[in-house]
C-alpha atoms as a PDB file:
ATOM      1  CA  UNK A   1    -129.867  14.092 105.198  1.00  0.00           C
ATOM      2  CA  UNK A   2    -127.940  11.647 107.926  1.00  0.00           C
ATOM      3  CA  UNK A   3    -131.137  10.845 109.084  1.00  0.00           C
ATOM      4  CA  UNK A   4    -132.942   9.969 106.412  1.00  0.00           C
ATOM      5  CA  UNK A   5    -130.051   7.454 106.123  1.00  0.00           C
ATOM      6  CA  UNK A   6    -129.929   6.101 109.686  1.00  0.00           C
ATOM      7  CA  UNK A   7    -133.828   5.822 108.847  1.00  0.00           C
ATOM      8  CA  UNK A   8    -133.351   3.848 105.583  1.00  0.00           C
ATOM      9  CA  UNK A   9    -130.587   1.493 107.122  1.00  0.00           C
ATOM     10  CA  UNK A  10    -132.774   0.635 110.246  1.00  0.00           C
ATOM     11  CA  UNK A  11    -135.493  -0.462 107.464  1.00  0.00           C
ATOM     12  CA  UNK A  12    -133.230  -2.494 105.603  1.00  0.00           C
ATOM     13  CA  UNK A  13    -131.713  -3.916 108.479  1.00  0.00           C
ATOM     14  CA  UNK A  14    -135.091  -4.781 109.858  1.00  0.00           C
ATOM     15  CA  UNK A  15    -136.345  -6.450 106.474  1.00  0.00           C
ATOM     16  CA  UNK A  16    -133.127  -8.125 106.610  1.00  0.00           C
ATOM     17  CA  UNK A  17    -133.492 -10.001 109.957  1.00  0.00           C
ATOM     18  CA  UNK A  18    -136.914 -10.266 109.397  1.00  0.00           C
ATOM     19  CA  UNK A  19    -137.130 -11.784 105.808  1.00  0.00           C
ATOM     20  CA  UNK A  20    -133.597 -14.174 106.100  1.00  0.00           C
ATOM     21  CA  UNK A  21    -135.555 -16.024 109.226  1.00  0.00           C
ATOM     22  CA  UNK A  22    -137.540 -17.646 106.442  1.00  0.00           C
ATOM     23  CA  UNK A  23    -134.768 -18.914 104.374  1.00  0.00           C
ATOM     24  CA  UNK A  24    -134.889 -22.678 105.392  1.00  0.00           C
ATOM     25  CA  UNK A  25    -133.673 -25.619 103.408  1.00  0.00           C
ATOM     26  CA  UNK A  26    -136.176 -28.314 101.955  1.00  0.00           C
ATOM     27  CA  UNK A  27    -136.150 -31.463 104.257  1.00  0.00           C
ATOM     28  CA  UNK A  28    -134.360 -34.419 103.323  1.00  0.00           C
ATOM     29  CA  UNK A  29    -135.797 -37.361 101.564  1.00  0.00           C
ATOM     30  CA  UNK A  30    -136.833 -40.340 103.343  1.00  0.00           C
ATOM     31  CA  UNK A  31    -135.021 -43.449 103.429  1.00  0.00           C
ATOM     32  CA  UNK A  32    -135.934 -45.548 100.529  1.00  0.00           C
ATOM     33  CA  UNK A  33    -137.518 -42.909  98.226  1.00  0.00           C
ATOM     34  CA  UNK A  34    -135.687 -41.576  94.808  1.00  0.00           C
ATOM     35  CA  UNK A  35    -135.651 -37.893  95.009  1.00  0.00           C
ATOM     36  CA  UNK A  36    -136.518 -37.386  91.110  1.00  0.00           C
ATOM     37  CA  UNK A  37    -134.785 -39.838  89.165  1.00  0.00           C
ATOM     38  CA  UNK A  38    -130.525 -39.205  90.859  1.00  0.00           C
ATOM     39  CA  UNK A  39    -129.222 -42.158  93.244  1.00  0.00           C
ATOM     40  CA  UNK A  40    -129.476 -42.060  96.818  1.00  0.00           C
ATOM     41  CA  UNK A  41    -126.464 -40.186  98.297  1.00  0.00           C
ATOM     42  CA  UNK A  42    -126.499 -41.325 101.739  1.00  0.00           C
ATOM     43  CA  UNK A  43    -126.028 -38.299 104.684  1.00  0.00           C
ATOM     44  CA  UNK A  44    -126.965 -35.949 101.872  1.00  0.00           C
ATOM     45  CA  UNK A  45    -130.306 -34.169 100.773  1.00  0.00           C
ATOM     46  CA  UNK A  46    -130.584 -30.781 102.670  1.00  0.00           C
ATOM     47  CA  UNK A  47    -128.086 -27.891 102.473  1.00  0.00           C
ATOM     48  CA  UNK A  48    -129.147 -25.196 104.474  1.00  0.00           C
ATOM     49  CA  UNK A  49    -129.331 -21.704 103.453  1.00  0.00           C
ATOM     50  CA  UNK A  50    -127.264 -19.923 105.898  1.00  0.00           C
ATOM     51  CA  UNK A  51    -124.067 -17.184 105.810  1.00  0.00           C
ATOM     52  CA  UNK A  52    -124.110 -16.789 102.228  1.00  0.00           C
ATOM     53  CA  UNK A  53    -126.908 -15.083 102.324  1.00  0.00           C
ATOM     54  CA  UNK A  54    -126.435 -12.769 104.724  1.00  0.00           C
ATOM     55  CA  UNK A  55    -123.013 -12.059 103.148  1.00  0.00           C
ATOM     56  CA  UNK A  56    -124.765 -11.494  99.456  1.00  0.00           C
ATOM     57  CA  UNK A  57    -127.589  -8.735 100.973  1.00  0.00           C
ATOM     58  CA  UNK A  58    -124.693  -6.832 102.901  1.00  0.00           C
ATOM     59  CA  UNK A  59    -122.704  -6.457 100.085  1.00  0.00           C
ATOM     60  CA  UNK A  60    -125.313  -5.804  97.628  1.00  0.00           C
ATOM     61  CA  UNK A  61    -127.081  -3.044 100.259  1.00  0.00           C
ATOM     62  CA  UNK A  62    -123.443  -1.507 100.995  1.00  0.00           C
ATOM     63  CA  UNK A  63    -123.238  -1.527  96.568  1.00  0.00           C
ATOM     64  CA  UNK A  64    -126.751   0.277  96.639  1.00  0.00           C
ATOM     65  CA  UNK A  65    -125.734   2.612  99.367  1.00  0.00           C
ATOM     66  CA  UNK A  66    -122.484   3.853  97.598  1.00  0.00           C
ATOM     67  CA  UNK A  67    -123.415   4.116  94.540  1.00  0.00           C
ATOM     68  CA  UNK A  68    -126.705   6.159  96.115  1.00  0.00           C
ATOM     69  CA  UNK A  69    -124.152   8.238  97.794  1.00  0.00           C
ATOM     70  CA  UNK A  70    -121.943   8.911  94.942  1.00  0.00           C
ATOM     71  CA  UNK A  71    -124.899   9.774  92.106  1.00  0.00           C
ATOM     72  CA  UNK A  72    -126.019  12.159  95.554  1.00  0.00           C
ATOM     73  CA  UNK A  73    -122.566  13.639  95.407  1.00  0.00           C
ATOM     74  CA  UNK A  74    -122.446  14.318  91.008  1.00  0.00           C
ATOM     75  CA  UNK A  75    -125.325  16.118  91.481  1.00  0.00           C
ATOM     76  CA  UNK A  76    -124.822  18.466  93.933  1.00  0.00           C
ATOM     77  CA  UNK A  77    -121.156  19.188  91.929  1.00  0.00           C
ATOM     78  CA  UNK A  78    -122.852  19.816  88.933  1.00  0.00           C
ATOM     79  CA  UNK A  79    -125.682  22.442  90.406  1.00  0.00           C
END
């Protein structure tokens, strides 16, 4: 059983670093263009995707995991 879940968090952690590489912001808009109707806010126009991310999948694969663990746990009390 442990290693079936060192094997699942090494595949989670892999898709993790592999899939959040990705995450990139759009580019700002040139000087001079309107970016869909909205004024020009000048030193703005990119926000990059970055620790948020990587905070939201650890706590939502650490959710997944516990709750795994404790549904894993009711059934072998109730057999």
């Amino acid at each position: 059983m442990k290693n079936k879940i060192q094997y699942f968090v090494a595949i989670a952690l892999l898709a993790l670093i592999s899939f959040s590489t990705s995450l990139m912001a759009q580019p700002p808009v040139p000087a001079g263009q309107d970016p869909g109707g909205a004024p020009l806010v000048p030193g703005g126009g990119s926000a990059p995707i970055s620790d948020g991310v990587y905070i939201l999948i650890a706590m939502a694969l650490a959710y997944g995991i516990t709750r795994w663990y404790a549904m894993k746990k009711v059934k072998t009390v109730q057999e």
